[in-house]
C-alpha atoms as a PDB file:
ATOM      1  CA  UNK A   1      19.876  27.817 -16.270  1.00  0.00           C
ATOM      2  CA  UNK A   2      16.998  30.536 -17.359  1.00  0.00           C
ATOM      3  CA  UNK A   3      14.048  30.842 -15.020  1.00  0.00           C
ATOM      4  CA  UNK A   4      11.599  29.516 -18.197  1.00  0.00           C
ATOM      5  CA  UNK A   5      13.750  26.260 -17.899  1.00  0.00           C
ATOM      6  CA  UNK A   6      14.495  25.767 -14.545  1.00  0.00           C
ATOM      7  CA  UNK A   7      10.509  26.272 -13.904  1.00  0.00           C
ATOM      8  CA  UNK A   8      10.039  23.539 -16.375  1.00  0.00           C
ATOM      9  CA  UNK A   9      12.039  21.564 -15.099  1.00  0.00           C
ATOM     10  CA  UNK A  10      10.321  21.498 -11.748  1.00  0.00           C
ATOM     11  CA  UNK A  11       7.052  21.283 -12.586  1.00  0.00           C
ATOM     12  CA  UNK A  12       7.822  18.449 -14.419  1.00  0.00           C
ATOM     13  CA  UNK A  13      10.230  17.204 -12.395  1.00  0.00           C
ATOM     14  CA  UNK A  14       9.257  13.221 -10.433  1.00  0.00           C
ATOM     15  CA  UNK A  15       9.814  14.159  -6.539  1.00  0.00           C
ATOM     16  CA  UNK A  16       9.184  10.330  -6.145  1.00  0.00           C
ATOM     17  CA  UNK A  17      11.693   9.262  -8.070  1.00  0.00           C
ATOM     18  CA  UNK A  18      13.848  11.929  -6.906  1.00  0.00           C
ATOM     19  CA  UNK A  19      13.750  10.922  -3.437  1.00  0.00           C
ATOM     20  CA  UNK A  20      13.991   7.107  -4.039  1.00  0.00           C
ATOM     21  CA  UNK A  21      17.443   7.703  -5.431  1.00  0.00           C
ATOM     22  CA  UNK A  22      18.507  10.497  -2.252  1.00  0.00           C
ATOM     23  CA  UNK A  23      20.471   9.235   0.086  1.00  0.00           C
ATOM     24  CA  UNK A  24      18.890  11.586   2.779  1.00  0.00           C
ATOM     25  CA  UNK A  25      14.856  11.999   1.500  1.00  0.00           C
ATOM     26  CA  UNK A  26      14.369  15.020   4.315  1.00  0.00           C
ATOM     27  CA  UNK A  27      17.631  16.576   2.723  1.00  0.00           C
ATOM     28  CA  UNK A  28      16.484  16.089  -0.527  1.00  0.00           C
ATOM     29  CA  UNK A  29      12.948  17.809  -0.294  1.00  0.00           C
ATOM     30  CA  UNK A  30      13.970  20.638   1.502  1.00  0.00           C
ATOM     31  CA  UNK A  31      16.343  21.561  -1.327  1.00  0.00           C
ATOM     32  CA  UNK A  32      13.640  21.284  -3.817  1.00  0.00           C
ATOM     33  CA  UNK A  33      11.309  23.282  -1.474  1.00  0.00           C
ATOM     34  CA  UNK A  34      14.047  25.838  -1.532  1.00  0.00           C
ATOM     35  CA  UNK A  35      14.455  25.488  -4.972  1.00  0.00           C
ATOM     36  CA  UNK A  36      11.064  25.769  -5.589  1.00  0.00           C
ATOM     37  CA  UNK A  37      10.448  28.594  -3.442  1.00  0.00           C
ATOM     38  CA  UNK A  38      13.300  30.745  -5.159  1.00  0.00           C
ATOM     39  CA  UNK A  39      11.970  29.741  -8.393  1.00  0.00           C
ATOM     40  CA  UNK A  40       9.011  30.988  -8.002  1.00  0.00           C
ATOM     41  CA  UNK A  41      10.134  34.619  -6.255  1.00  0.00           C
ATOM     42  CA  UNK A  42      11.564  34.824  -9.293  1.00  0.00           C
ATOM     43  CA  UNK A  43       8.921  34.120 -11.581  1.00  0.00           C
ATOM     44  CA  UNK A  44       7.130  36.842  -9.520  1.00  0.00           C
ATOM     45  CA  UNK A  45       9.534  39.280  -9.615  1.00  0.00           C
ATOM     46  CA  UNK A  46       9.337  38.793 -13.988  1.00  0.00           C
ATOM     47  CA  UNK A  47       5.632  38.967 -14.202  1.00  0.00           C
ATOM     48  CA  UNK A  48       6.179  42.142 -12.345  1.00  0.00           C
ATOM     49  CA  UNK A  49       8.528  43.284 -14.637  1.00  0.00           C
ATOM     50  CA  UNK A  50       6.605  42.289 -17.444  1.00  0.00           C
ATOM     51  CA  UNK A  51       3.290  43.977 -15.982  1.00  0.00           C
ATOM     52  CA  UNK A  52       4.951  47.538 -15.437  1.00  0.00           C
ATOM     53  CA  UNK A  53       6.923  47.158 -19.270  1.00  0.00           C
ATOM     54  CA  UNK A  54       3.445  46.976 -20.577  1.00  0.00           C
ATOM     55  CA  UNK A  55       1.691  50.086 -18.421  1.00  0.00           C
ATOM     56  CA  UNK A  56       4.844  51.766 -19.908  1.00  0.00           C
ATOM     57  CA  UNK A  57       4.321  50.492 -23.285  1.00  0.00           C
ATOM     58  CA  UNK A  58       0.411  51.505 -23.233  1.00  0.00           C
ATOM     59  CA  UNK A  59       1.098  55.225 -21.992  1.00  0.00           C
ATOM     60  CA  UNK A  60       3.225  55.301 -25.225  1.00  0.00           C
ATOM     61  CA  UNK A  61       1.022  54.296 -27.298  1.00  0.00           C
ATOM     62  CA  UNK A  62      -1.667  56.451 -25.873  1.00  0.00           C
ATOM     63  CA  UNK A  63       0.942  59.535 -26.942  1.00  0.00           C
ATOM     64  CA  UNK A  64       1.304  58.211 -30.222  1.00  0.00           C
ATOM     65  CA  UNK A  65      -2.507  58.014 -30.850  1.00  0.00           C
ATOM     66  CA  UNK A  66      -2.568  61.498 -30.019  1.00  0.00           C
ATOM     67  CA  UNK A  67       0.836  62.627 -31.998  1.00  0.00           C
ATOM     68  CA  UNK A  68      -1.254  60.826 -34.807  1.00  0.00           C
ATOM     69  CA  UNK A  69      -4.534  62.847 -34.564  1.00  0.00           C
ATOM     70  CA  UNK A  70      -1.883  66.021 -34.483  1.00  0.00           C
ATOM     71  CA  UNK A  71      -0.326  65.338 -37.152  1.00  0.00           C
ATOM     72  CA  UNK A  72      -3.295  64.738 -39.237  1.00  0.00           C
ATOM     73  CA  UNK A  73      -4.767  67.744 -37.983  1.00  0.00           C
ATOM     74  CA  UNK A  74      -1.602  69.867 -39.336  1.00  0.00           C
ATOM     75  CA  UNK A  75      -2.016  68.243 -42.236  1.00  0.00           C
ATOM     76  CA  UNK A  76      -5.735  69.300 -42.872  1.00  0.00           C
ATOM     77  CA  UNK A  77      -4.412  72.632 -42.068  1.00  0.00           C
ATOM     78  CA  UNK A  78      -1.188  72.897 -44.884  1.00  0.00           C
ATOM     79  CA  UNK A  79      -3.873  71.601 -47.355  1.00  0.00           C
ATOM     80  CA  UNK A  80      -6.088  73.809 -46.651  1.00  0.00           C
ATOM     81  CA  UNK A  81      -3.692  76.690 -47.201  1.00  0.00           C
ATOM     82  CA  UNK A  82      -1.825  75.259 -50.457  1.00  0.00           C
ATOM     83  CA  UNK A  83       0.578  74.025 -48.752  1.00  0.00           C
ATOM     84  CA  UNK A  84       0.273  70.611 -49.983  1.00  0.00           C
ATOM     85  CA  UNK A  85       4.156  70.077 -49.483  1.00  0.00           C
ATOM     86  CA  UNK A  86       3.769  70.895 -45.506  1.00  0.00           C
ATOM     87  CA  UNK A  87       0.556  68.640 -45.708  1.00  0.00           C
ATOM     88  CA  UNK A  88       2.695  65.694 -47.445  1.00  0.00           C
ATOM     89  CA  UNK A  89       5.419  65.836 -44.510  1.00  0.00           C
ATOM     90  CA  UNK A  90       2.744  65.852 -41.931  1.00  0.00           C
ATOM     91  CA  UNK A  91       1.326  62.776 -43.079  1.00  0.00           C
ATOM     92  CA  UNK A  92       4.734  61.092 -43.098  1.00  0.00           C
ATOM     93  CA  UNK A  93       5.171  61.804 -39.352  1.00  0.00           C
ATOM     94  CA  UNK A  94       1.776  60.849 -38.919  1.00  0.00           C
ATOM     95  CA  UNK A  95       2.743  57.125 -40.467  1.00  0.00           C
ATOM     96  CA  UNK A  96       5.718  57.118 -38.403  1.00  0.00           C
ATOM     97  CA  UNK A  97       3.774  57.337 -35.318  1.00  0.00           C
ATOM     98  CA  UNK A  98       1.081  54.659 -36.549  1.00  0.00           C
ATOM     99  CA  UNK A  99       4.552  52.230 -37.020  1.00  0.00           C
ATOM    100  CA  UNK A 100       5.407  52.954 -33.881  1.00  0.00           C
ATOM    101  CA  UNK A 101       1.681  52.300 -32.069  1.00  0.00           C
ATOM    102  CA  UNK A 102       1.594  49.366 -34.110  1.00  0.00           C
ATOM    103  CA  UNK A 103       4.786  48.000 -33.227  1.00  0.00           C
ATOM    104  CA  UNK A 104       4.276  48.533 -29.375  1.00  0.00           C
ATOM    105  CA  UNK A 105       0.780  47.014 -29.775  1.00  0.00           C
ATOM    106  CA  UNK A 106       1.975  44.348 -30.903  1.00  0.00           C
ATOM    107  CA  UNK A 107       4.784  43.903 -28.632  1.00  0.00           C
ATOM    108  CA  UNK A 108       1.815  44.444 -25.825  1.00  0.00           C
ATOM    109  CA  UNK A 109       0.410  41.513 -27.176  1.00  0.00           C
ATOM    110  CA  UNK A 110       3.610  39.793 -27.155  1.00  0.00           C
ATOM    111  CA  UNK A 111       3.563  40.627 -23.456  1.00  0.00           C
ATOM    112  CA  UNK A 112       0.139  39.257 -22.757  1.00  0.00           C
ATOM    113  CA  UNK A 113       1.089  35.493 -23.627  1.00  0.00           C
ATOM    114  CA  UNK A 114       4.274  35.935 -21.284  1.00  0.00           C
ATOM    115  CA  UNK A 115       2.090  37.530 -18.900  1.00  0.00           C
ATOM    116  CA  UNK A 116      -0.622  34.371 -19.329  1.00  0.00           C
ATOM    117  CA  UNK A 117       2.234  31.861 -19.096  1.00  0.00           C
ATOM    118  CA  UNK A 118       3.642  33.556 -15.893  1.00  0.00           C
ATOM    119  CA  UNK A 119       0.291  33.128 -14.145  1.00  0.00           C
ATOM    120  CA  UNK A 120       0.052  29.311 -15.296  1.00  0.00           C
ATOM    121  CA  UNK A 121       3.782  28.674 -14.631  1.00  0.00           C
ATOM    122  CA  UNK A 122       2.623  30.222 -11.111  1.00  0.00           C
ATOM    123  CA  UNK A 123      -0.107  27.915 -10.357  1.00  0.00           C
ATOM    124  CA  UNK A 124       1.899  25.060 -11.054  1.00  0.00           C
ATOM    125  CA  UNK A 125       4.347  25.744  -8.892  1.00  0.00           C
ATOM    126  CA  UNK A 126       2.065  26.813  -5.891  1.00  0.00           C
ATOM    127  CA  UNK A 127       0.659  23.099  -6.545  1.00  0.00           C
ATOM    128  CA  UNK A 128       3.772  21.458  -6.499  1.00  0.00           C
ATOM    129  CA  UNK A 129       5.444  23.146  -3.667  1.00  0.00           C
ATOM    130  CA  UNK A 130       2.114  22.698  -1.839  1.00  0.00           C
ATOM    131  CA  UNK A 131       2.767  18.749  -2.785  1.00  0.00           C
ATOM    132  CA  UNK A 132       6.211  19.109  -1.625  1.00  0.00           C
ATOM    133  CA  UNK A 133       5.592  20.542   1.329  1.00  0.00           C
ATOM    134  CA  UNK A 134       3.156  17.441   2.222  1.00  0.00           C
ATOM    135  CA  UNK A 135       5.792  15.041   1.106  1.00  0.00           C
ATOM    136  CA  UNK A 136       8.067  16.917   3.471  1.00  0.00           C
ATOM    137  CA  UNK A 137       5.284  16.587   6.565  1.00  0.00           C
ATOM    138  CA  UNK A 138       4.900  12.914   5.632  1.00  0.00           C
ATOM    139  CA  UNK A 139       8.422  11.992   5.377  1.00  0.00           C
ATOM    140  CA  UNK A 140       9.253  14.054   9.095  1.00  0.00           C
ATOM    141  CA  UNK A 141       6.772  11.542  10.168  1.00  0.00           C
ATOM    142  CA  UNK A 142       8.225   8.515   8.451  1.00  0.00           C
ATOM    143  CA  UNK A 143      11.592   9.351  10.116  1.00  0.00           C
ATOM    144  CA  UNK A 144      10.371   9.764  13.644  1.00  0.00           C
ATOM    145  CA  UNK A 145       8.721   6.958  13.417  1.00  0.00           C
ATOM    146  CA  UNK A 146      11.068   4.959  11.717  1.00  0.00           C
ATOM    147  CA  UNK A 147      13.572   6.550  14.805  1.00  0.00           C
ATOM    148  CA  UNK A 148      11.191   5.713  17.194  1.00  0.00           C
ATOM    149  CA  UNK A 149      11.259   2.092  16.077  1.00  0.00           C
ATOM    150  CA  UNK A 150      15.084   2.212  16.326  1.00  0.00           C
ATOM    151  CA  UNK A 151      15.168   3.534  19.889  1.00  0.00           C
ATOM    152  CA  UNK A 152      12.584   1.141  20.944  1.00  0.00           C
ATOM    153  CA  UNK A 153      14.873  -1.954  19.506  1.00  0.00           C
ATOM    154  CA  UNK A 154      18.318  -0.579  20.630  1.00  0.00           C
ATOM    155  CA  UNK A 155      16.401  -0.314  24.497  1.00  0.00           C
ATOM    156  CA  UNK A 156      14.688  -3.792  24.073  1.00  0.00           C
ATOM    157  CA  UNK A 157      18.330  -4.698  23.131  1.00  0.00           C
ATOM    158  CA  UNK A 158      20.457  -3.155  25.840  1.00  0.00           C
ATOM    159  CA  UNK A 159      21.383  -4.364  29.190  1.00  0.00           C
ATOM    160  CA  UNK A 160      19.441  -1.941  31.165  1.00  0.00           C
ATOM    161  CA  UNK A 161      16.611  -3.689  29.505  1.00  0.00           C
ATOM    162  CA  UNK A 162      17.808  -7.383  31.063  1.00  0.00           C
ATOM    163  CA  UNK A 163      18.508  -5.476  34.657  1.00  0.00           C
ATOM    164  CA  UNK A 164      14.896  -4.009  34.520  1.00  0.00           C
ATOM    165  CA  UNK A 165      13.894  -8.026  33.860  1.00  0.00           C
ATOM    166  CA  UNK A 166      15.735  -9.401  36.234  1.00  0.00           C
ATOM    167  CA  UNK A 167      14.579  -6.746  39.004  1.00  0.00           C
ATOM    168  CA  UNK A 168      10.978  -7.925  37.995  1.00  0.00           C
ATOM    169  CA  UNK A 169      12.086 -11.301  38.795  1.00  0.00           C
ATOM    170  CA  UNK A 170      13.323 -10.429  41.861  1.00  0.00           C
ATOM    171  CA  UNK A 171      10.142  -8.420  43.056  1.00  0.00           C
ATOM    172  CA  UNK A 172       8.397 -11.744  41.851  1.00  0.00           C
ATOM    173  CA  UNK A 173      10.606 -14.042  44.127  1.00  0.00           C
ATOM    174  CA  UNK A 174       9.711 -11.397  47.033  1.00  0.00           C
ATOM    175  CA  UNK A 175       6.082 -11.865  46.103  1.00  0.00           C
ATOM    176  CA  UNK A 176       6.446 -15.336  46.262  1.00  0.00           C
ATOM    177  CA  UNK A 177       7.998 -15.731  49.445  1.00  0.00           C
ATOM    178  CA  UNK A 178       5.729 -13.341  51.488  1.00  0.00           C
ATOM    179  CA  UNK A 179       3.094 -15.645  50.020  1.00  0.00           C
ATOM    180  CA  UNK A 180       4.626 -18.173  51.566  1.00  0.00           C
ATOM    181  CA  UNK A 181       5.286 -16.964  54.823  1.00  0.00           C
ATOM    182  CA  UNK A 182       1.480 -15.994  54.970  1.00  0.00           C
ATOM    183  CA  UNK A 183       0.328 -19.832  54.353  1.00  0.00           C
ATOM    184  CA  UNK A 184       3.010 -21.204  56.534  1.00  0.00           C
ATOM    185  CA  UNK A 185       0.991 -18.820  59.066  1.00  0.00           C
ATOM    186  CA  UNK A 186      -2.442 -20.083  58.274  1.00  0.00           C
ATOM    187  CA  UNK A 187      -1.249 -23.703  58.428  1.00  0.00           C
ATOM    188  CA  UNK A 188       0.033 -22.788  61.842  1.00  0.00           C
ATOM    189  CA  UNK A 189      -2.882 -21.340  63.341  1.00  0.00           C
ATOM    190  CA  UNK A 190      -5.352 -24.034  62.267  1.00  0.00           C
ATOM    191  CA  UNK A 191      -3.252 -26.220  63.986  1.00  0.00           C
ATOM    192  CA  UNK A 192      -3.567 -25.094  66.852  1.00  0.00           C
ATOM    193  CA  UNK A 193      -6.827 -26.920  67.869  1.00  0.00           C
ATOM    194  CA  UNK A 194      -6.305 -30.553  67.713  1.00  0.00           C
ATOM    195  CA  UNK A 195      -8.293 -32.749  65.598  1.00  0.00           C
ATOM    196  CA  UNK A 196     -10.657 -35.429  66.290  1.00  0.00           C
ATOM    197  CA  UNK A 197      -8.214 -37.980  65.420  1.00  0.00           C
ATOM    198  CA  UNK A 198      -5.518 -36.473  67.345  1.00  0.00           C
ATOM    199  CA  UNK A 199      -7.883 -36.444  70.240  1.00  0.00           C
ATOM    200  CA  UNK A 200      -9.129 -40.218  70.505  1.00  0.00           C
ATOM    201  CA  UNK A 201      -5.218 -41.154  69.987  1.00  0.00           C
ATOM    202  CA  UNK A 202      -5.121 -38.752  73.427  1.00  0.00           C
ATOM    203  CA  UNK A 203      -7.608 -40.554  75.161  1.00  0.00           C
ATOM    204  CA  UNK A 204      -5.941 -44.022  74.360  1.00  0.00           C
ATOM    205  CA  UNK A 205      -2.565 -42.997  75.200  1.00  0.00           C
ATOM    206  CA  UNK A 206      -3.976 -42.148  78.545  1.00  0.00           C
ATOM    207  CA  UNK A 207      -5.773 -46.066  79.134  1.00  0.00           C
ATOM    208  CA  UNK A 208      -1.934 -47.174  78.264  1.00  0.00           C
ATOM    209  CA  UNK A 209      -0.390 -45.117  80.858  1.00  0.00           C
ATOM    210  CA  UNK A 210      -2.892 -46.216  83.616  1.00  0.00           C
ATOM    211  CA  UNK A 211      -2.660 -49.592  83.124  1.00  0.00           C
ATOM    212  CA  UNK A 212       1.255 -49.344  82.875  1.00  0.00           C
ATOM    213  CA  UNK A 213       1.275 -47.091  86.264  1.00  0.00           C
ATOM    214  CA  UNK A 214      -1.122 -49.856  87.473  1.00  0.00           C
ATOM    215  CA  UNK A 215       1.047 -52.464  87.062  1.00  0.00           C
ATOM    216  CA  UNK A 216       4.108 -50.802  88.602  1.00  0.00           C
ATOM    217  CA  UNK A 217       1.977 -50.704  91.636  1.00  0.00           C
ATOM    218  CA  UNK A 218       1.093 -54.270  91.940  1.00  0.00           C
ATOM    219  CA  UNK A 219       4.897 -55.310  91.308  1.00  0.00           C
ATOM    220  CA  UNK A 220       5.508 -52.947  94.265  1.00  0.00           C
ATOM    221  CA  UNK A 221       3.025 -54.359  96.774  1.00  0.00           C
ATOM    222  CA  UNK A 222       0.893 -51.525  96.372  1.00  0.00           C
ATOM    223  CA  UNK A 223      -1.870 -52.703  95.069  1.00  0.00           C
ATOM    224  CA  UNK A 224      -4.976 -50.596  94.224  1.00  0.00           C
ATOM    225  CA  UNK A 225      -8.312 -50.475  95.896  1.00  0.00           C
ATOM    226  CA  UNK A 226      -9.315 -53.394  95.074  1.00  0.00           C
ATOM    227  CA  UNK A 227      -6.269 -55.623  96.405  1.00  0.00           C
ATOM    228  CA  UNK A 228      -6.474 -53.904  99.588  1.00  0.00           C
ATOM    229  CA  UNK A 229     -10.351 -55.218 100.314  1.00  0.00           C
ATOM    230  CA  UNK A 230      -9.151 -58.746  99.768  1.00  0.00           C
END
C-alpha cells in the first residue's frame, strides 16, 4: 500500500468502529498508534524529500536564468559583428534553457501542492494519533477498572471471603459473651445488700423460730420467765 493511501486510509479510518469489532480493544489501538506513528515518519521523511528536490530544482533554474542572459548576450555580440548565423544559434540555446526553466518551474509548482498536501496530511494525523492516544488512556482505564471489578467479585466469591465472615462472627460471639459475663457481675454485686422485702421476711422468720424454740421449752418443763413466777 503507498504512503498517499495508507494515510488516507487512516485519517479516515472509524477507530470506534474498529475497536467494537477487536477482540482485544488495548491490542487493537496500539497497532493503529503504531501504525499511525510509522505512517507519519514516513510522510515526514517525503516532505523532506520533496523540500530538498525543490532547493535542487530552484538552484537549477537560477543557472538557467543566467545561461539565458549569456546566451542572449553572445547573441547581441555575433549580430553585432555580422555574424547573424552565430547570433541565430545563440538564440536557440538561449530557448533551450528557457524550456528547461520553464519546465522545472513548473515542476516546482508541481512540488508545492505535494508539499501543501504533506503539511495537511500531517496535521491530520497529529490529530488523530493525538485522539488515539486518548482512546488508548481511556480504554487502560476501562480495563483496570473493569479488572478491578473482576477481582473484587472473584474475592467476594471465594472462601477466604466466608472464613473472614465467619471469624467476624466469632469475634461477635466473644463480644457477646464478655458482655455477658460483665452483667452476670453487676447482677451479682447488687445483690449483695438485701432488699427491703428480703429483710421483713428476716424479721418474721425470726418471730417463727422463737415461738417454735418457745414451745419446745414448755413441752420440756422449762418454761420461760414467766412460768417460773407462777
Amino acid at each position: 500500500m503507498g504512503i498517499f493511501s495508507r494515510t488516507r486510509d487512516i485519517i479516515a479510518a472509524n477507530f470506534t468502529d474498529m475497536l467494537d469489532k477487536a477482540d482485544d480493544p488495548s491490542k487493537m489501538i496500539r497497532m493503529i498508534i503504531l501504525e499511525m506513528e510509522e505512517t507519519l515518519v514516513e510522510v515526514r521523511a517525503s516532505a523532506a524529500r520533496t523540500i530538498a528536490d525543490q532547493k535542487e530544482m530552484h538552484r537549477h533554474t537560477v543557472k538557467l536564468d543566467r545561461l539565458q542572459a549569456d546566451w542572449g548576450e553572445k547573441a547581441q555580440l555575433a549580430l553585432s559583428k555580422d555574424r547573424e548565423d552565430l547570433a541565430r544559434a545563440a538564440l536557440v540555446e538561449k530557448k533551450k534553457a528557457s524550456d528547461m526553466s520553464e519546465q522545472l518551474k513548473s515542476e516546482i509548482a508541481v512540488l508545492d501542492d505535494a508539499l501543501r498536501a504533506y503539511e495537511q496530511d500531517i496535521a491530520k494525523l497529529q490529530n488523530r494519533l493525538r485522539e488515539a492516544r486518548s482512546r488508548q488512556t481511556a480504554i487502560a482505564a476501562r480495563l483496570e477498572s473493569a479488572e478491578n471489578r473482576a477481582k473484587l467479585r472473584t474475592l467476594m466469591s471465594t472462601e477466604r471471603t466466608d472464613e473472614a465472615l465467619a471469624r467476624f462472627d466469632q469475634l461477635e460471639r466473644r463480644v457477646d459473651y464478655a458482655e455477658g459475663r460483665a452483667d452476670a457481675l453487676s447482677i451479682a454485686d447488687s445483690s449483695g445488700k438485701p432488699s427491703l422485702s428480703d429483710e421483713i421476711a428476716a424479721l418474721e422468720g425470726s418471730d417463727k423460730v422463737d415461738e417454735e424454740l418457745e414451745e419446745m421449752k414448755r413441752a420440756l418443763g422449762k418454761g420461760g420467765a414467766e412460768d417460773k413466777k407462777d
